[in-house]
N, C-alpha and C. Protein backbone atom coordinates (compact mmCIF):
# COMPACT_ATOMS: atom_id res chain seq x y z
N UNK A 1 0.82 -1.20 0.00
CA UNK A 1 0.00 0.00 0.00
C UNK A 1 0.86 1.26 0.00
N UNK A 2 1.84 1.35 0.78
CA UNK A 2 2.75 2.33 1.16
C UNK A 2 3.29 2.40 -0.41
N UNK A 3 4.20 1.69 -0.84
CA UNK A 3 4.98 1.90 -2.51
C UNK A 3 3.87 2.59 -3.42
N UNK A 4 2.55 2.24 -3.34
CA UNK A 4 1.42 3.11 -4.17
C UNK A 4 1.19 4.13 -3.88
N UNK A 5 1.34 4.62 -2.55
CA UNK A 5 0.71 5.99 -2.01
C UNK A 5 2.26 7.17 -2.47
N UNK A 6 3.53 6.38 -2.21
CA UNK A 6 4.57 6.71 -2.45
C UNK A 6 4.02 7.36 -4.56
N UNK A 7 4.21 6.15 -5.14
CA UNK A 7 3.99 6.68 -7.14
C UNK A 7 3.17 7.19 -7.08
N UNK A 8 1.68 7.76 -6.41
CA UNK A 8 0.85 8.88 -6.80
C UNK A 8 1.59 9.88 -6.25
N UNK A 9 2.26 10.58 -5.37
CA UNK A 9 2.53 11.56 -4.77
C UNK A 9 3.29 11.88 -5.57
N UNK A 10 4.29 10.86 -6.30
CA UNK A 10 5.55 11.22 -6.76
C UNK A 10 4.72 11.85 -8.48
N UNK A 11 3.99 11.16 -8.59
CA UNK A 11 3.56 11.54 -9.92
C UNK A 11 2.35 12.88 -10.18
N UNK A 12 1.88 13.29 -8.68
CA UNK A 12 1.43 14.79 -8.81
C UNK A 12 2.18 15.65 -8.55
N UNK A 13 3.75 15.43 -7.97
CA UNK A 13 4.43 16.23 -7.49
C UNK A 13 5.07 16.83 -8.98
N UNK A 14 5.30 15.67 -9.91
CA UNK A 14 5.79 15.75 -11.16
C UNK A 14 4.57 16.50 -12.16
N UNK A 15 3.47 16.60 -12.14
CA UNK A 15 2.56 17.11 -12.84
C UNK A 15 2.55 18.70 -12.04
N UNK A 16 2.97 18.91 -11.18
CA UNK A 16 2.86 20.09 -10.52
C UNK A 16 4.53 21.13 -11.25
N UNK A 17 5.55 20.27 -10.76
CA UNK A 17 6.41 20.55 -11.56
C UNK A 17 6.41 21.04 -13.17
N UNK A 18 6.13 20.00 -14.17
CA UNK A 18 6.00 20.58 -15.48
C UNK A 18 4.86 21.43 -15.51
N UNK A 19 3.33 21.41 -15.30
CA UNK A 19 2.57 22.52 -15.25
C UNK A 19 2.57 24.09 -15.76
N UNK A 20 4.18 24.51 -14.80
CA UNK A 20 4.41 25.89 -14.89
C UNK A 20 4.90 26.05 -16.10
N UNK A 21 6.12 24.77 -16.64
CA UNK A 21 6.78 25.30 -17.73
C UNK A 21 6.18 25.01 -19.04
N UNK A 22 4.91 24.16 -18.59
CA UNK A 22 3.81 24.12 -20.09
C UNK A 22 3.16 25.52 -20.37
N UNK A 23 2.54 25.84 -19.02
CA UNK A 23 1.89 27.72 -18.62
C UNK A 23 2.56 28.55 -19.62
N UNK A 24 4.09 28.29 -19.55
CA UNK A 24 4.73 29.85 -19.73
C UNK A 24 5.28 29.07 -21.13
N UNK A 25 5.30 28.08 -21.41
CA UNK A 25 5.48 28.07 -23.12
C UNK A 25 4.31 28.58 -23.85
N UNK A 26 3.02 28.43 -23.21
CA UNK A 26 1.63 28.88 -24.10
C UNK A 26 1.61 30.48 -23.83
N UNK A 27 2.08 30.99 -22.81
CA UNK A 27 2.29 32.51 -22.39
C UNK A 27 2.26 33.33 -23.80
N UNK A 28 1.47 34.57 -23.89
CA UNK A 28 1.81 35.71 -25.29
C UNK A 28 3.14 36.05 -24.77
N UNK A 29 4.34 36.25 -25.62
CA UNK A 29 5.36 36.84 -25.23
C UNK A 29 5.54 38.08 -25.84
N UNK A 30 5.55 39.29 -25.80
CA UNK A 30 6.05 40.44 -26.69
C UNK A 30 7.43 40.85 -27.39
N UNK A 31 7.11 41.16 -28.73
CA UNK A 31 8.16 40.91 -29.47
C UNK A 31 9.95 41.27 -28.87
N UNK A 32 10.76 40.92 -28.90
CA UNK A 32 11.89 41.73 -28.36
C UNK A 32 12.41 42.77 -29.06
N UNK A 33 12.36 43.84 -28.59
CA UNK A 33 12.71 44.96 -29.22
C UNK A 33 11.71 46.21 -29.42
N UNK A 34 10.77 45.74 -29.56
CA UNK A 34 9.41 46.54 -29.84
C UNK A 34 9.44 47.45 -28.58
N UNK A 35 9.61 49.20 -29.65
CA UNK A 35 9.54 50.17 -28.80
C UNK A 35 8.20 50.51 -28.51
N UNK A 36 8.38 51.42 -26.92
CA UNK A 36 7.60 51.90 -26.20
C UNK A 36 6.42 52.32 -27.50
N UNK A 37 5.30 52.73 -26.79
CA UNK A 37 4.11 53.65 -28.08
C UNK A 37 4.38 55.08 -28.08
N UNK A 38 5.18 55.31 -26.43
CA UNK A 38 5.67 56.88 -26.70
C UNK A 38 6.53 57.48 -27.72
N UNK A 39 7.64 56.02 -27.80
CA UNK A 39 8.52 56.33 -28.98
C UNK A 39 7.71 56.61 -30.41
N UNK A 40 6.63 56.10 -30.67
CA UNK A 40 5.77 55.81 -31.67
C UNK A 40 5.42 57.08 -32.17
N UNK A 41 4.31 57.70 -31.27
CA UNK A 41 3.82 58.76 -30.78
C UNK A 41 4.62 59.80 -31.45
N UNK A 42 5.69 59.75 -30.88
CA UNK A 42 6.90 60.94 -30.52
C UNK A 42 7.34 61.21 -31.73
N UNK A 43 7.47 60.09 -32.62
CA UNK A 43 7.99 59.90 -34.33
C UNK A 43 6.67 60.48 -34.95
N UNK A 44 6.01 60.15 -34.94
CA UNK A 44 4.24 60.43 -35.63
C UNK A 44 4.39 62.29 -35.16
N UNK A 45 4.34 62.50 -34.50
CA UNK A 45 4.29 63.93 -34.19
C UNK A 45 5.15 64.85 -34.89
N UNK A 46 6.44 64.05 -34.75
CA UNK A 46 7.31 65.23 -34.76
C UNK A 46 7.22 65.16 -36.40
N UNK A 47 7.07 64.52 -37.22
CA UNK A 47 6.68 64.44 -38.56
C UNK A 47 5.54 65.18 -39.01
N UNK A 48 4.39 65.49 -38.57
CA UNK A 48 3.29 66.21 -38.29
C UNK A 48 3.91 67.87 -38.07
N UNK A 49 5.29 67.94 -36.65
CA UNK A 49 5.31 69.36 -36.92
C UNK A 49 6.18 70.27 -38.18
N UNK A 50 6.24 69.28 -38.82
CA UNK A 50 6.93 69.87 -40.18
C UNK A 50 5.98 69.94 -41.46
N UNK A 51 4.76 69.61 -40.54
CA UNK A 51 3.46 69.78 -42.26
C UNK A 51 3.04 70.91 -41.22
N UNK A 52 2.72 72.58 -41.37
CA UNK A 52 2.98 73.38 -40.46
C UNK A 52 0.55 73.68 -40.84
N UNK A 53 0.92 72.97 -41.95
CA UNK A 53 -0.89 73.19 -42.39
C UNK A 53 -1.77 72.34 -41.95
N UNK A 54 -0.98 71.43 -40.80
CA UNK A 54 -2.28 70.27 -40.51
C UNK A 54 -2.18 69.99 -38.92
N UNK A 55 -3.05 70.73 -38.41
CA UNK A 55 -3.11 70.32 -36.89
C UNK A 55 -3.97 69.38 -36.68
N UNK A 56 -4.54 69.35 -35.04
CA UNK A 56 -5.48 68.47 -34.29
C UNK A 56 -6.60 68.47 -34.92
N UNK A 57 -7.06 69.46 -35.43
CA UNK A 57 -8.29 68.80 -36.10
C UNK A 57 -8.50 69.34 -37.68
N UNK A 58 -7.28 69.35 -38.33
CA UNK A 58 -7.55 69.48 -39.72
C UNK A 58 -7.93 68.06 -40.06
N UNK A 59 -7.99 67.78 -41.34
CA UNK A 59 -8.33 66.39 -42.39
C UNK A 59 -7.22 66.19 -42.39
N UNK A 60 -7.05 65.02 -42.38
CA UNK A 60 -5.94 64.18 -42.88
C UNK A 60 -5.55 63.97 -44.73
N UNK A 61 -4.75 64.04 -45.39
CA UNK A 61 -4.65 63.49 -46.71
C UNK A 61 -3.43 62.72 -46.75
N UNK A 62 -3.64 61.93 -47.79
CA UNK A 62 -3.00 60.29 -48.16
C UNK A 62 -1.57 60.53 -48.22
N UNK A 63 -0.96 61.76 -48.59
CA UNK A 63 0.25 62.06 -48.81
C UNK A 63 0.99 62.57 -47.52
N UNK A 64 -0.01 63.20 -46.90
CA UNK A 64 0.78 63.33 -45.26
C UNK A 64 1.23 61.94 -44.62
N UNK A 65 0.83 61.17 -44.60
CA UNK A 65 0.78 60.16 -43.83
C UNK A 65 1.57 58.64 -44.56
N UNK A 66 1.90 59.19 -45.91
CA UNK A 66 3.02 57.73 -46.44
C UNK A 66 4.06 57.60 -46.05
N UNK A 67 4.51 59.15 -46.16
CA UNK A 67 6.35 59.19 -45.46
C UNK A 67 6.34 58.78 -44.22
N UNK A 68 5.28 58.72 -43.43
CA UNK A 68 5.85 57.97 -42.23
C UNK A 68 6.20 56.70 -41.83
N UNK A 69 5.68 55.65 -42.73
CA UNK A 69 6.22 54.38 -43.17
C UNK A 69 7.75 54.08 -42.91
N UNK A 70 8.58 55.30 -43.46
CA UNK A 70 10.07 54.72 -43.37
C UNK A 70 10.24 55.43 -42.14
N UNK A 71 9.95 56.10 -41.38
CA UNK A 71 10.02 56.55 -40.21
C UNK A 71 9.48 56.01 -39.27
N UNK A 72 8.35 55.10 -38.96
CA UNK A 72 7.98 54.26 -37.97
C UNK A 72 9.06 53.51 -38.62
N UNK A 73 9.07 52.62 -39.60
CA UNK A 73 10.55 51.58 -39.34
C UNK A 73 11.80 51.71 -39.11
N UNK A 74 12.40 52.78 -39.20
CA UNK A 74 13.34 53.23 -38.89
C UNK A 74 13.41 53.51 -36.96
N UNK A 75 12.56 54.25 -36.58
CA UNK A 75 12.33 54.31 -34.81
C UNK A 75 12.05 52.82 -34.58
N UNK A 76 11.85 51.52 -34.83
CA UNK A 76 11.86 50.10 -34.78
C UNK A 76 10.61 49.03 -35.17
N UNK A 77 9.37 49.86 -35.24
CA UNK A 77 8.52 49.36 -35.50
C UNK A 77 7.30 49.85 -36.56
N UNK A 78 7.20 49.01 -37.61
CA UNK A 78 5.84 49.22 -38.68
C UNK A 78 4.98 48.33 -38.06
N UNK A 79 3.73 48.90 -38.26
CA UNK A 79 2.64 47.76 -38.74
C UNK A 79 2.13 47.33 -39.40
N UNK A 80 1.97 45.83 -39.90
CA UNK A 80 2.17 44.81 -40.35
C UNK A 80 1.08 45.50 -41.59
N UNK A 81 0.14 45.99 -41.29
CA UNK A 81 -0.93 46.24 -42.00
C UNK A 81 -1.09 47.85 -42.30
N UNK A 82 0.41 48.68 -42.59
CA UNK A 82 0.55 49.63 -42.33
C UNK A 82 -0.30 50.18 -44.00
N UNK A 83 0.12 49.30 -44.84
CA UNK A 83 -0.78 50.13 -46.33
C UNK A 83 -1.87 50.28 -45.91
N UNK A 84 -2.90 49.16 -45.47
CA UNK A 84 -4.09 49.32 -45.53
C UNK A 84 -4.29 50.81 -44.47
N UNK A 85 -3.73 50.80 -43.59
CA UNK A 85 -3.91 52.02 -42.59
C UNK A 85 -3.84 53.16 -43.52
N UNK A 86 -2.69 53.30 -44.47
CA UNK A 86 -2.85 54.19 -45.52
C UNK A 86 -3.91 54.58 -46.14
N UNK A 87 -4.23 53.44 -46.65
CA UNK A 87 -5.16 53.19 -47.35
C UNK A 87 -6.43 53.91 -47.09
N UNK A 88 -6.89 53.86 -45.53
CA UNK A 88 -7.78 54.37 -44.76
C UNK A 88 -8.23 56.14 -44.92
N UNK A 89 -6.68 56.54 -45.05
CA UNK A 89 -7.02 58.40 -45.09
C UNK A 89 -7.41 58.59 -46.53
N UNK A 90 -8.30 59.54 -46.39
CA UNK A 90 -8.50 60.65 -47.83
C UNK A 90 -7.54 60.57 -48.49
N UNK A 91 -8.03 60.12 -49.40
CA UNK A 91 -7.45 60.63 -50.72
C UNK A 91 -7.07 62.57 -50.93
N UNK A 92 -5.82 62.59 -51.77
CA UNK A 92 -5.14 63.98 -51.36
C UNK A 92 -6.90 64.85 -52.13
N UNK A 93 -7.18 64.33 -53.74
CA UNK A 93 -7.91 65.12 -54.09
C UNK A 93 -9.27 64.47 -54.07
N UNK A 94 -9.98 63.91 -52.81
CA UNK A 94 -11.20 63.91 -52.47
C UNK A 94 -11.75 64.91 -52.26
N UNK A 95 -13.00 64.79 -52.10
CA UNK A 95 -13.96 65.97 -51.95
C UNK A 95 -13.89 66.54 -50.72
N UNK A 96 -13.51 65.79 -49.41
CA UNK A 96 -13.72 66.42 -48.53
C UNK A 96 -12.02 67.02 -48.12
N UNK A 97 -11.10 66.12 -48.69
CA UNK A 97 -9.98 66.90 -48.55
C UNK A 97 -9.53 68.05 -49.22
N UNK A 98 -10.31 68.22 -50.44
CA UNK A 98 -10.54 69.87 -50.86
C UNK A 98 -11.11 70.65 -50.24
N UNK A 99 -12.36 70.40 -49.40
CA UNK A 99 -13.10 71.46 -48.82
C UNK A 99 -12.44 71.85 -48.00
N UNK A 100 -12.11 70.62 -46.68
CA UNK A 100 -11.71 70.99 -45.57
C UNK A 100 -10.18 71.86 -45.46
N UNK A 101 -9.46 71.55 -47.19
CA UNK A 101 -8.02 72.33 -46.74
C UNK A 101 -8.71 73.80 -47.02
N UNK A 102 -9.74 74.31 -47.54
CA UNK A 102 -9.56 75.30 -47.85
C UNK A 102 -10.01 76.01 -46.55
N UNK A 103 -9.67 77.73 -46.73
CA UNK A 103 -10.02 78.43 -45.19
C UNK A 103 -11.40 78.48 -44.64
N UNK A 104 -12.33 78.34 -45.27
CA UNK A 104 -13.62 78.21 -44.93
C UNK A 104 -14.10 76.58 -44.23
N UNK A 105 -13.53 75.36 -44.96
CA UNK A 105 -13.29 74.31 -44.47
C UNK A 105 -12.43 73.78 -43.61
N UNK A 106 -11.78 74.61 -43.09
CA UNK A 106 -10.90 74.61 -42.15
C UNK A 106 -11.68 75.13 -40.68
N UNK A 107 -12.28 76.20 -40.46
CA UNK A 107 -13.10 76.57 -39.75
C UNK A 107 -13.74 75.84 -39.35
N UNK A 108 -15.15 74.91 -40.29
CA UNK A 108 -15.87 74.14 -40.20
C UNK A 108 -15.24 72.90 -39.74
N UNK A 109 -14.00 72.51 -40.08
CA UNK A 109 -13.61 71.09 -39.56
C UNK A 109 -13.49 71.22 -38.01
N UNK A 110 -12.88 72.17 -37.85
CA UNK A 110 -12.66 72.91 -36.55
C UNK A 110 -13.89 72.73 -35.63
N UNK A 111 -15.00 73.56 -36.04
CA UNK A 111 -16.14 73.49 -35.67
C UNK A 111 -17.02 72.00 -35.11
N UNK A 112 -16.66 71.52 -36.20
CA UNK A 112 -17.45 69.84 -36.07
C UNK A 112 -16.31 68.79 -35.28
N UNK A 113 -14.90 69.41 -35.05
CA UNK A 113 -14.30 68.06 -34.54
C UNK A 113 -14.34 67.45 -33.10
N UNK A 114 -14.93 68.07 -32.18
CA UNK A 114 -15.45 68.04 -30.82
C UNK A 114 -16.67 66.91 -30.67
N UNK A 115 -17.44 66.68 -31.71
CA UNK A 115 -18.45 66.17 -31.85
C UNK A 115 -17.99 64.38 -32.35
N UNK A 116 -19.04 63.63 -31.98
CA UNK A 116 -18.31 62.37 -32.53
C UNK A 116 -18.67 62.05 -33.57
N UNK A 117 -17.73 61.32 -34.55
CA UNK A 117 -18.07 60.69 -35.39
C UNK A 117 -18.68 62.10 -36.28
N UNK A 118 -17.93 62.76 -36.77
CA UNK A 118 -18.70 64.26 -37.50
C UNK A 118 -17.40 64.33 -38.25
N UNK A 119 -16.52 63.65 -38.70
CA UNK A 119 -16.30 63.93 -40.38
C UNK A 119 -16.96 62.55 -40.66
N UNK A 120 -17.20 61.43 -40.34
CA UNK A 120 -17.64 60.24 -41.26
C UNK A 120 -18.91 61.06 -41.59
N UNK A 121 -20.00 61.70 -39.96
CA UNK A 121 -21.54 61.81 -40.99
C UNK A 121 -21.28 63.16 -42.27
N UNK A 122 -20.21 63.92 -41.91
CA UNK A 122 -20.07 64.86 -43.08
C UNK A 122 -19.67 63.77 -44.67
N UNK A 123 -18.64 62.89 -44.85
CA UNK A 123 -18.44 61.94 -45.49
C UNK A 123 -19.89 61.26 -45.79
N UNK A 124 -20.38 60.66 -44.85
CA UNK A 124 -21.19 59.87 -45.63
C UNK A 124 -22.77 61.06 -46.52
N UNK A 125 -22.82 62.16 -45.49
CA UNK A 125 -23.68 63.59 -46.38
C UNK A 125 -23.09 63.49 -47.70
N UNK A 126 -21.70 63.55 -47.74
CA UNK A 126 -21.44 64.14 -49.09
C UNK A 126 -21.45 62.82 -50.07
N UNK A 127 -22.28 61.69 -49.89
CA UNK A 127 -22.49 60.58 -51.04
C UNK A 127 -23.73 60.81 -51.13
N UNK A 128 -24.72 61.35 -50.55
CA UNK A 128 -25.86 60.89 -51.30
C UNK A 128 -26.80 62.17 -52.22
N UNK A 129 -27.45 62.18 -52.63
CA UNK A 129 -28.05 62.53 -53.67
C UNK A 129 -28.02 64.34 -53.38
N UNK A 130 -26.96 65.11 -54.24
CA UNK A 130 -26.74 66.81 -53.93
C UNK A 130 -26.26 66.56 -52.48
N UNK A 131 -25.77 65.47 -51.86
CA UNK A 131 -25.12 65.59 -50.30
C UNK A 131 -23.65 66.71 -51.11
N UNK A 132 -22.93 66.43 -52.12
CA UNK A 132 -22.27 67.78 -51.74
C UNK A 132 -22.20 69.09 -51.82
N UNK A 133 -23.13 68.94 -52.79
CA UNK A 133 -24.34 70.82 -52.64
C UNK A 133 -24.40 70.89 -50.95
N UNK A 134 -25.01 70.12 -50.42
CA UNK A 134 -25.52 70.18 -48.95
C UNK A 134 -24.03 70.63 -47.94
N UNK A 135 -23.13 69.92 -48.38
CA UNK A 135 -21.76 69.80 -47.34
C UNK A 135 -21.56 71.49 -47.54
N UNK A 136 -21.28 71.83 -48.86
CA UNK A 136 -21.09 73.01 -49.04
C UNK A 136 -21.82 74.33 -48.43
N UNK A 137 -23.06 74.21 -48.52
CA UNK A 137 -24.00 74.53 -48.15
C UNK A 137 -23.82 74.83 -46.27
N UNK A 138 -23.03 73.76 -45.42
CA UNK A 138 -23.27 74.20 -43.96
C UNK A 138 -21.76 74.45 -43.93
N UNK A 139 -20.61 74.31 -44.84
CA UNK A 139 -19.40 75.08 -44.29
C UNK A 139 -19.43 76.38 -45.04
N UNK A 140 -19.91 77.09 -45.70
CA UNK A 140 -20.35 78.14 -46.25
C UNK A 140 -21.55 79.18 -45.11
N UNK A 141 -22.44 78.27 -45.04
CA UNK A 141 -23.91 79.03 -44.57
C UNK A 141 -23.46 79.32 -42.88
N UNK A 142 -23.85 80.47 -42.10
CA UNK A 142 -23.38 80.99 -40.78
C UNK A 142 -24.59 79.37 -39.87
N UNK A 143 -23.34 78.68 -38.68
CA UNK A 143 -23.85 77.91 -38.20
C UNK A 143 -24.00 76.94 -38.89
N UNK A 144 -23.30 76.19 -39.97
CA UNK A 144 -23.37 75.28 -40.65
C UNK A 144 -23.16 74.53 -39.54
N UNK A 145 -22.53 74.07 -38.81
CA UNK A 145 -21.73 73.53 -38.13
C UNK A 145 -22.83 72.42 -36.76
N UNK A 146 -24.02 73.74 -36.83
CA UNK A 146 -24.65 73.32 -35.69
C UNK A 146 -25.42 72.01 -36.49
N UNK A 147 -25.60 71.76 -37.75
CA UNK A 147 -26.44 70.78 -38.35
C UNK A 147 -25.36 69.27 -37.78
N UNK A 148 -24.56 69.66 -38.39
CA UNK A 148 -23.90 68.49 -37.55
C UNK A 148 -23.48 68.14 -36.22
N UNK A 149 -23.47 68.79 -35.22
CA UNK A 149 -23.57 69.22 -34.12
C UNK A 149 -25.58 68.33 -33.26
N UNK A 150 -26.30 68.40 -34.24
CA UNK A 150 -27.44 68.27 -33.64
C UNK A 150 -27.60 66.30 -34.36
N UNK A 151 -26.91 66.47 -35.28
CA UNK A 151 -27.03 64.83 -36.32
C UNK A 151 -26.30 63.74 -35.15
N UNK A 152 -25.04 64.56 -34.61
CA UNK A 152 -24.47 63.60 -34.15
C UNK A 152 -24.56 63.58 -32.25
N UNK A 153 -24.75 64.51 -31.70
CA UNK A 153 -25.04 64.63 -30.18
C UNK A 153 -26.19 64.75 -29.87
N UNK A 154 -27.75 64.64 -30.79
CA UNK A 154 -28.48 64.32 -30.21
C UNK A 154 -29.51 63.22 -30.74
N UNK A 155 -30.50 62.87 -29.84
CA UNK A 155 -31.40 61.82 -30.18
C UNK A 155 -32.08 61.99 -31.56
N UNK A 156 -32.29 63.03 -31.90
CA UNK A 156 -33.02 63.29 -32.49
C UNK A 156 -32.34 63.36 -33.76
N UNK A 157 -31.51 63.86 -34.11
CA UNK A 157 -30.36 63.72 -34.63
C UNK A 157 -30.11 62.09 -35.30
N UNK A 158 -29.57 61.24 -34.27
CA UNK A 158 -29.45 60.03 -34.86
C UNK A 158 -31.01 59.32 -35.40
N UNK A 159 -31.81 59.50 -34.89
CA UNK A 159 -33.10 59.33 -35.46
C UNK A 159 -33.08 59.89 -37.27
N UNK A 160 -32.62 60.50 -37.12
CA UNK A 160 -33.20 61.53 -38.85
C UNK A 160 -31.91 60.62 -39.94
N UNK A 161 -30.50 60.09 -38.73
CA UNK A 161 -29.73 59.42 -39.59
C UNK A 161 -30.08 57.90 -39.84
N UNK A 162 -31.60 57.55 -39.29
CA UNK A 162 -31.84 56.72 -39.31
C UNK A 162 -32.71 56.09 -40.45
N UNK A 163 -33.07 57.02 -40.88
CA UNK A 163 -34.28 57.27 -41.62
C UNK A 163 -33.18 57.82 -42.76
N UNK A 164 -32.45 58.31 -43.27
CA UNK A 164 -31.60 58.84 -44.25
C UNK A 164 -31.00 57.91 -44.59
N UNK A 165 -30.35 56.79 -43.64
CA UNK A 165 -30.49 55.58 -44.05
C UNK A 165 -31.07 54.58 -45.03
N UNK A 166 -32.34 54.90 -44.98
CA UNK A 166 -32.75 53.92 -46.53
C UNK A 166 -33.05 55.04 -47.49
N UNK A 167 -32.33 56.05 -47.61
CA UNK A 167 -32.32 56.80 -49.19
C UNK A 167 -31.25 56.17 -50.11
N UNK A 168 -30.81 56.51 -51.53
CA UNK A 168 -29.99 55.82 -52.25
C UNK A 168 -28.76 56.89 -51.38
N UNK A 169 -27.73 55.59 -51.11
CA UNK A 169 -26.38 56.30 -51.11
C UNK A 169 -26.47 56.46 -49.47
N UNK A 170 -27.24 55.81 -48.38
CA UNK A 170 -27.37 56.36 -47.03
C UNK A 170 -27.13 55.54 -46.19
N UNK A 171 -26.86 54.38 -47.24
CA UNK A 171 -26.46 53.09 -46.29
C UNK A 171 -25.89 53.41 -44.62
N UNK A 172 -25.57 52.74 -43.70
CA UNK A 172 -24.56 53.20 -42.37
C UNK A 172 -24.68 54.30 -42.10
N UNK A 173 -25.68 55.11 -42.40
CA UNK A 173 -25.41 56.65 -42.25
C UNK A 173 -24.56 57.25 -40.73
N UNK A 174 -25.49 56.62 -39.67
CA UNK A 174 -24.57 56.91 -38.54
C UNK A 174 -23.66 55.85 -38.10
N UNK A 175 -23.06 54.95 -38.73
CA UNK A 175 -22.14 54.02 -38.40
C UNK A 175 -20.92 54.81 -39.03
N UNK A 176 -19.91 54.53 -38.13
CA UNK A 176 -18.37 54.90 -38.63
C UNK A 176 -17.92 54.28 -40.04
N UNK A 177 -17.47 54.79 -40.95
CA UNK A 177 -17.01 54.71 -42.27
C UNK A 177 -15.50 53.96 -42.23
N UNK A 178 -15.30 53.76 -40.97
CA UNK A 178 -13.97 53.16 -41.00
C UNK A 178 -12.63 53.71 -41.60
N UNK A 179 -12.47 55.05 -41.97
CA UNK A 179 -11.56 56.10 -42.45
C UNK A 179 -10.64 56.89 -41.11
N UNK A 180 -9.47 56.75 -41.67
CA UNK A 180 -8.96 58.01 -40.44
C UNK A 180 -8.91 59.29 -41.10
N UNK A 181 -9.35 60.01 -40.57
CA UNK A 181 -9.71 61.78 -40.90
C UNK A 181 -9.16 62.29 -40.62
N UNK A 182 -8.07 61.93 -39.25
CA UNK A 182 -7.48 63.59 -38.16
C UNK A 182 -6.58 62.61 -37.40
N UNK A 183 -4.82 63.44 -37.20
CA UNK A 183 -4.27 62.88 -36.72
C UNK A 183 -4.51 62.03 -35.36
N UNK A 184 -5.54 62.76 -34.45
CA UNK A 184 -5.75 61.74 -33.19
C UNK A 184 -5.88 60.42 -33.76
N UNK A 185 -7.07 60.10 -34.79
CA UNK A 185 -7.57 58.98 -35.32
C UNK A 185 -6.50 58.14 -35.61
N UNK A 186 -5.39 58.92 -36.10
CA UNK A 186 -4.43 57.69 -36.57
C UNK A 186 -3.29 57.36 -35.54
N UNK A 187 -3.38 58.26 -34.64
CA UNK A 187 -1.99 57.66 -33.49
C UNK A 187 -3.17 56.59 -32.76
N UNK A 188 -4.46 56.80 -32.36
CA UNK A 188 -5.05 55.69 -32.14
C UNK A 188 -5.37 54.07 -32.42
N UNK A 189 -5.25 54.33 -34.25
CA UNK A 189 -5.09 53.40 -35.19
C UNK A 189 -3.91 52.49 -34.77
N UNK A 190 -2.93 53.08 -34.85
CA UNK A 190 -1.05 52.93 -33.98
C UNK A 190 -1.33 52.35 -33.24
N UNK A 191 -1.75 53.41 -32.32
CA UNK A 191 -1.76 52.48 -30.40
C UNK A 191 -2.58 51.20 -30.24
N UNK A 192 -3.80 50.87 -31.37
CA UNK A 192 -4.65 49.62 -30.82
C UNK A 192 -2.98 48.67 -31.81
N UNK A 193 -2.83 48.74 -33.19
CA UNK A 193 -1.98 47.67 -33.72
C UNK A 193 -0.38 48.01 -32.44
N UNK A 194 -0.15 48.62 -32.30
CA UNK A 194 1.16 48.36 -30.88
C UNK A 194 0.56 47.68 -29.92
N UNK A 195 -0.58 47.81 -29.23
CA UNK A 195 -1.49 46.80 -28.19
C UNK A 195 -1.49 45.89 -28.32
N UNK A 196 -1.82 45.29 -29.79
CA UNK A 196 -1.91 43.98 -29.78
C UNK A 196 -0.37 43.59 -30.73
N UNK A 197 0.72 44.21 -30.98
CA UNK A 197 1.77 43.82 -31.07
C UNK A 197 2.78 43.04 -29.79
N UNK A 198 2.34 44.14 -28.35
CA UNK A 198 2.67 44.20 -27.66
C UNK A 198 2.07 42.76 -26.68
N UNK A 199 0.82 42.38 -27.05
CA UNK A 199 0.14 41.46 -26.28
C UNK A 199 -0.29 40.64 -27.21
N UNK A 200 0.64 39.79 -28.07
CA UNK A 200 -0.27 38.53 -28.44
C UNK A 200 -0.66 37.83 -28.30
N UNK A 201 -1.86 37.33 -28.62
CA UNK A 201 -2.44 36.61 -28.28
C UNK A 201 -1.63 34.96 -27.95
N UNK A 202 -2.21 34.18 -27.00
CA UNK A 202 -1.53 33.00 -26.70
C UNK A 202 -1.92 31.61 -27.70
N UNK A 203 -1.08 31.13 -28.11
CA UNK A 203 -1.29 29.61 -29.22
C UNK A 203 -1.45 28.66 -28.84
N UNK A 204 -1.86 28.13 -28.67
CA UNK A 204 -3.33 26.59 -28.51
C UNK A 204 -2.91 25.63 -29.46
């Protein structure tokens, strides 16, 4: 009886033993080397203060934002899916990146960027039927600003984008367009792909 009680003990003592070092082989490990997001950040910015025409809440366009490619790899880290992130900003000669560079659209971007999600509903305004007669129309007209202002912070508001919704061209009206517009949007873009650079997931 004793020699049996002896090989179970010995053989949970041994399952207790390997346990940990099975744990920490399945462990996410983070890459070695992979800099801080401040470093990230810090590169993204300081590239930003040499475009002297695009602050916190101007539009973003496609050409601001390529050169930084060799500059996140160079500070140590790209992401993996860095075109498509490209991919994401305005186009240089879209419609809304014409309006918004100009001084009147500049104001208005200004105006609406406090609000959420208020360049996608300006974006998705300017697809549907004279939506860019209309865009024009509230960065031009005194208080343009408050139309979007009322579309996107109040009830009533998302109600009317609800219903604009089944016109041609209104699809998602108040759903995010999935575009980055404004530099916050894209150091955010950054910080979720560094998050999960930083924390991968564990393999099974």
């Amino acid at each position: 009886m004793l020699p049996r009680i002896i090989r179970t003990i010995a053989f949970w003592v041994g399952v207790a033993a390997v346990n940990p070092i099975v744990q920490a082989a399945s462990m996410p490990v983070a890459p070695v080397g992979l800099p801080p997001f401040s470093t990230i950040e810090e590169t993204v910015k300081r590239h930003f203060d040499t475009l002297p025409d695009v602050n916190s809440t101007d539009i973003l366009a496609r050409s601001d934002v390529e050169p930084l490619g060799a500059l996140l790899r160079a500070a140590g880290w790209l992401p993996p899916d860095w075109k498509d992130i490209v991919g994401r900003v305005p186009a240089d000669k879209s419609f809304l990146v014409r309006q918004f560079r100009a001084p009147a659209g500049r104001k208005f971007a200004a105006q609406i960027a406090p609000y959420p999600l208020a360049f996608d509903r300006v974006d998705r305004l300017s697809q549907l039927p004279d939506g860019r007669k209309t865009v024009l129309a509230l960065i031009r007209g005194p208080d343009g600003y408050k139309m979007i202002e009322y579309m996107t912070a109040s009830r009533g508001g998302k109600n009317l984008g609800k219903q604009v919704a089944h016109a041609p061209g209104g699809k998602a009206f108040n759903k995010p367009t999935g575009r980055i517009y404004t530099l916050d949007a894209l150091l955010a873009a950054l910080r979720t792909r560094h998050e999960e650079a930083s924390n991968p997931k564990p393999k099974h």
